[in-house]
C-alpha atoms as a PDB file:
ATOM      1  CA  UNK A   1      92.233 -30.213 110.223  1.00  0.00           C
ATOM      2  CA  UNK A   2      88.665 -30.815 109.612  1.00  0.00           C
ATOM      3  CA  UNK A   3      88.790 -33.492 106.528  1.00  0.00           C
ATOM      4  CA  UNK A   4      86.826 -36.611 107.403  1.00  0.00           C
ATOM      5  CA  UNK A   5      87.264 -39.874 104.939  1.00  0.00           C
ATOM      6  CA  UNK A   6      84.307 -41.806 104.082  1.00  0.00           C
ATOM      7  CA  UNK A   7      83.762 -45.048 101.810  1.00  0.00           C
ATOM      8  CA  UNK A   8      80.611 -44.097  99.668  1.00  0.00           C
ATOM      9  CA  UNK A   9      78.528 -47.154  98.402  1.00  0.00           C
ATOM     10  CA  UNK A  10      76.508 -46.850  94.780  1.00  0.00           C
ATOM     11  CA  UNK A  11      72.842 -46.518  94.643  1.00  0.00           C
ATOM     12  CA  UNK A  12      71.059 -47.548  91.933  1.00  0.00           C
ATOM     13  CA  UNK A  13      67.345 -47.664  93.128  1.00  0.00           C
ATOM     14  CA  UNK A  14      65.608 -44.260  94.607  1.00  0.00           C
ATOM     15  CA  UNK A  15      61.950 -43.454  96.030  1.00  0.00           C
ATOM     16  CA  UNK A  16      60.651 -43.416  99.061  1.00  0.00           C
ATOM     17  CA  UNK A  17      60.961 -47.095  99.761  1.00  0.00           C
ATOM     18  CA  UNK A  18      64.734 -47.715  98.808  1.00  0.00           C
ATOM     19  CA  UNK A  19      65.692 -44.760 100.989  1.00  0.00           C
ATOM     20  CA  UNK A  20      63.950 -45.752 104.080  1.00  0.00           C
ATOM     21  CA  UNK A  21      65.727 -49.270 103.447  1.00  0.00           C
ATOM     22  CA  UNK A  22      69.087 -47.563 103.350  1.00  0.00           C
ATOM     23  CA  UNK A  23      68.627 -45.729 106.786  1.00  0.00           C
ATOM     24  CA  UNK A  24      67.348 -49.037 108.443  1.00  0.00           C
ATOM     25  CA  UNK A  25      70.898 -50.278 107.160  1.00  0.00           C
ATOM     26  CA  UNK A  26      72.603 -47.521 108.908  1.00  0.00           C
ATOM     27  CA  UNK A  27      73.581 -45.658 105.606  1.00  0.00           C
ATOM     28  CA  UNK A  28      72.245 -42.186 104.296  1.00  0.00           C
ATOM     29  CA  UNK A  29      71.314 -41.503 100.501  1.00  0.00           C
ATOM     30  CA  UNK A  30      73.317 -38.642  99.404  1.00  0.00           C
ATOM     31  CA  UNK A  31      74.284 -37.357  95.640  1.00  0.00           C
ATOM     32  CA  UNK A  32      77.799 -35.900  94.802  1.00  0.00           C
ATOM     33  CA  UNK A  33      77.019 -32.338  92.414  1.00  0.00           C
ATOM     34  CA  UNK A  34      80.244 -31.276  90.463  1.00  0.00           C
ATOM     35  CA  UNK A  35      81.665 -34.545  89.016  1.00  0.00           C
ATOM     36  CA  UNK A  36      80.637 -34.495  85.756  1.00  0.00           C
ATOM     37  CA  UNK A  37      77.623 -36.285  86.322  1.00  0.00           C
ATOM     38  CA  UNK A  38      75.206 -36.602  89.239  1.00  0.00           C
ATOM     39  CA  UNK A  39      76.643 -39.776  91.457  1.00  0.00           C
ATOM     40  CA  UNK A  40      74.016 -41.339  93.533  1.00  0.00           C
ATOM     41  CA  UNK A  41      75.395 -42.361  96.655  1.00  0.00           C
ATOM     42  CA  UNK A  42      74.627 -44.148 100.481  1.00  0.00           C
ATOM     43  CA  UNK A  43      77.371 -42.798 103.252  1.00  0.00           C
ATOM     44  CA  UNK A  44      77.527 -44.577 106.542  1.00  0.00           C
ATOM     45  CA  UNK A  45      75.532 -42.844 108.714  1.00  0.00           C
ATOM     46  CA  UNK A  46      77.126 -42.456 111.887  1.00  0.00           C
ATOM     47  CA  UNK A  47      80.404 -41.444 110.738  1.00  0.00           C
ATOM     48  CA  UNK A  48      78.348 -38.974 108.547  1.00  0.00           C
ATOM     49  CA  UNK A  49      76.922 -37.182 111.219  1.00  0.00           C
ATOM     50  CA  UNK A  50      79.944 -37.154 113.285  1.00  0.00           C
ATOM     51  CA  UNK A  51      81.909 -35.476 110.277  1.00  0.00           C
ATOM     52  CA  UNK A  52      79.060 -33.317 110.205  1.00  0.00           C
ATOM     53  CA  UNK A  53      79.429 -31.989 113.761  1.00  0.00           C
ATOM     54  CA  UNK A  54      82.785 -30.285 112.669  1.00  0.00           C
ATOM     55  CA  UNK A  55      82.248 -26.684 111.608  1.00  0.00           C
ATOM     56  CA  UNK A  56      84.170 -26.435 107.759  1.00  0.00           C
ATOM     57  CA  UNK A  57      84.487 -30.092 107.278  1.00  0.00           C
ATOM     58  CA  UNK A  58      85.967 -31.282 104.232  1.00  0.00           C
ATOM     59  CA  UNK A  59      84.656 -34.913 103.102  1.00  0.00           C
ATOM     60  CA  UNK A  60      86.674 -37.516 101.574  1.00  0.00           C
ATOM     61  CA  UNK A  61      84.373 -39.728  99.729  1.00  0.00           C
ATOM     62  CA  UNK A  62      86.138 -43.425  98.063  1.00  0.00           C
ATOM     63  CA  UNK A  63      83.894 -44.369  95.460  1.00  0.00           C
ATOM     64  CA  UNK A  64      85.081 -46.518  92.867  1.00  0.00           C
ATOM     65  CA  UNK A  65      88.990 -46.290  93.679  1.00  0.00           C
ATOM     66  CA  UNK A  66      88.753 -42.186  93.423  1.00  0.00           C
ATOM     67  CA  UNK A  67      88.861 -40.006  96.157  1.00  0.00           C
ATOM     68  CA  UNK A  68      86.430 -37.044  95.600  1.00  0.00           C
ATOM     69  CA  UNK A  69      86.898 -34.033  98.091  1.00  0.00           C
ATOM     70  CA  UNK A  70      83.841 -32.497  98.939  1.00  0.00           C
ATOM     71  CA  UNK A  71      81.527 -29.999 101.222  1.00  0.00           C
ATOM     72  CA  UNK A  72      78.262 -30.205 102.225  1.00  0.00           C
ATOM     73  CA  UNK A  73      75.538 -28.036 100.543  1.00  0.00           C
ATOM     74  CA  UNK A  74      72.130 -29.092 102.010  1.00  0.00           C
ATOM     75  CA  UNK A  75      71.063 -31.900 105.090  1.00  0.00           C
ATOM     76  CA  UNK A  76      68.251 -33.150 105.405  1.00  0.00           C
ATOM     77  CA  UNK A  77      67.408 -33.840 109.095  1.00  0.00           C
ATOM     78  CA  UNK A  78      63.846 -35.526 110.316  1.00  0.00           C
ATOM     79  CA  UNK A  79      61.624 -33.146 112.104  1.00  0.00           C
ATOM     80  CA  UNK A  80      61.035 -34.971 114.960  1.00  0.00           C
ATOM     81  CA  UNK A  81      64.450 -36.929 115.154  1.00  0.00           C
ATOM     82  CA  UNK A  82      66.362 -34.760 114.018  1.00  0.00           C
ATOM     83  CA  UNK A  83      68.122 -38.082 112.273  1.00  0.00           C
ATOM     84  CA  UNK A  84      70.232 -37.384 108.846  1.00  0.00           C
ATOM     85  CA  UNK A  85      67.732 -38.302 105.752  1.00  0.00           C
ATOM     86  CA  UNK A  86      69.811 -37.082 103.220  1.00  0.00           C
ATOM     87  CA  UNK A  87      72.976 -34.773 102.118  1.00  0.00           C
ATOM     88  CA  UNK A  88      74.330 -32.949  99.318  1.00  0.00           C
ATOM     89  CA  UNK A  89      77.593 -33.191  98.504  1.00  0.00           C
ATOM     90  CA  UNK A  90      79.301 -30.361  96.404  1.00  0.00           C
ATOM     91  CA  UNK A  91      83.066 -31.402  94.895  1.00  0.00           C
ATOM     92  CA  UNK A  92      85.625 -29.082  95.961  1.00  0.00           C
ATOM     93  CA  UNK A  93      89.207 -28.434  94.755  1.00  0.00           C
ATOM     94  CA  UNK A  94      92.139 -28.805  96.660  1.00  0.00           C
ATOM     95  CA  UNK A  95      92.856 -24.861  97.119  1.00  0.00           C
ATOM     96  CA  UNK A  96      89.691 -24.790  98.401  1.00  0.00           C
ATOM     97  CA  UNK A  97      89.616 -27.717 100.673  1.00  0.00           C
ATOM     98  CA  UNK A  98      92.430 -25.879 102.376  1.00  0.00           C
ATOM     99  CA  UNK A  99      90.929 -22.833 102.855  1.00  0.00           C
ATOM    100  CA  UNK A 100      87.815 -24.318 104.329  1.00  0.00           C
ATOM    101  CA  UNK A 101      90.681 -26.121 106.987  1.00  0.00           C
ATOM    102  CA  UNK A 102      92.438 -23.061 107.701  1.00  0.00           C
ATOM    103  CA  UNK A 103      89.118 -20.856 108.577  1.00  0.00           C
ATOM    104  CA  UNK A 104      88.030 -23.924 110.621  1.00  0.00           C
ATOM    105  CA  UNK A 105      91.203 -23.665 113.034  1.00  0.00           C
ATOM    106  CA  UNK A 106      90.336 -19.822 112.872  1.00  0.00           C
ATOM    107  CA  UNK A 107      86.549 -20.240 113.989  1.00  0.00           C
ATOM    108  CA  UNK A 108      87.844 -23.198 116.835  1.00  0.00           C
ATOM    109  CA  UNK A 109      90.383 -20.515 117.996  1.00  0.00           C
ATOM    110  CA  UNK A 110      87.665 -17.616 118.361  1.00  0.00           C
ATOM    111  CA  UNK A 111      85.422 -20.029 119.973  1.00  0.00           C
ATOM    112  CA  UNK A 112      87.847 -20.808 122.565  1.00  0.00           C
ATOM    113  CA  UNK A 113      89.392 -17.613 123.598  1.00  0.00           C
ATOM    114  CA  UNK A 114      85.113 -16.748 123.935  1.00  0.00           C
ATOM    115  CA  UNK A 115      84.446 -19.615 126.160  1.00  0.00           C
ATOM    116  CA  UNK A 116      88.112 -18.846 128.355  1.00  0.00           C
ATOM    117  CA  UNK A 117      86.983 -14.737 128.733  1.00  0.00           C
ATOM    118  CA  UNK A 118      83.217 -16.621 129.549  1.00  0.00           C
ATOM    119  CA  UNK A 119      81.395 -15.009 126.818  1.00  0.00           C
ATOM    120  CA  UNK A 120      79.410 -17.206 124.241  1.00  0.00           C
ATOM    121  CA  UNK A 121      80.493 -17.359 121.134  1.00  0.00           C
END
């Protein structure tokens, strides 16, 4: 199952400036769409782009005392780097949290009957 938790920090300040502080801290600015209202967030980095590795994750995001399930609808990477600068986070239901896990195991599955025949996926 491809559902990663993360603890999501507020953000109050934006620009150029307060972002660049958050990645020297190790964190990555990121907004949650679907909630209501916009929620300005920081996500710790490294976990962030592990979860992001996994094709169909689902992301657990604690912020507050809620748990928000949500998908990822746009990265931005640095050119050059290729480091995370900043995510967008789209809430999902439950229903289709699941579905997102169970064509995850599907796409793992082709991928590794592929790489046993010694084709690429």
């Amino acid at each position: 199952m491809s559902q990663v938790r993360l603890v999501a920090e507020p953000r109050s300040d934006f620009g150029k400036g307060a972002a660049r502080r958050l990645r020297r801290a190790g964190q990555v600015p990121a907004v949650i769409y679907g909630a209501g209202e916009l929620l300005h967030v920081a996500l710790p980095g490294h976990e962030l782009t592990l979860a992001l590795t996994k094709p169909r994750v689902v992301l657990e995001v604690e912020f507050g005392g809620t748990v928000t399930l949500t998908k990822p609808r746009d990265i931005q990477r640095d050119v050059v780097s290729r480091q995370l600068e900043h995510v967008d986070l789209i809430v999902v239901t439950k229903a289709e949290a699941g579905d997102r896990a169970a064509e995850a195991v599907v796409i793992a599955d082709a991928e590794a009957v592929a790489e046993a025949e010694g084709n690429a996926f």
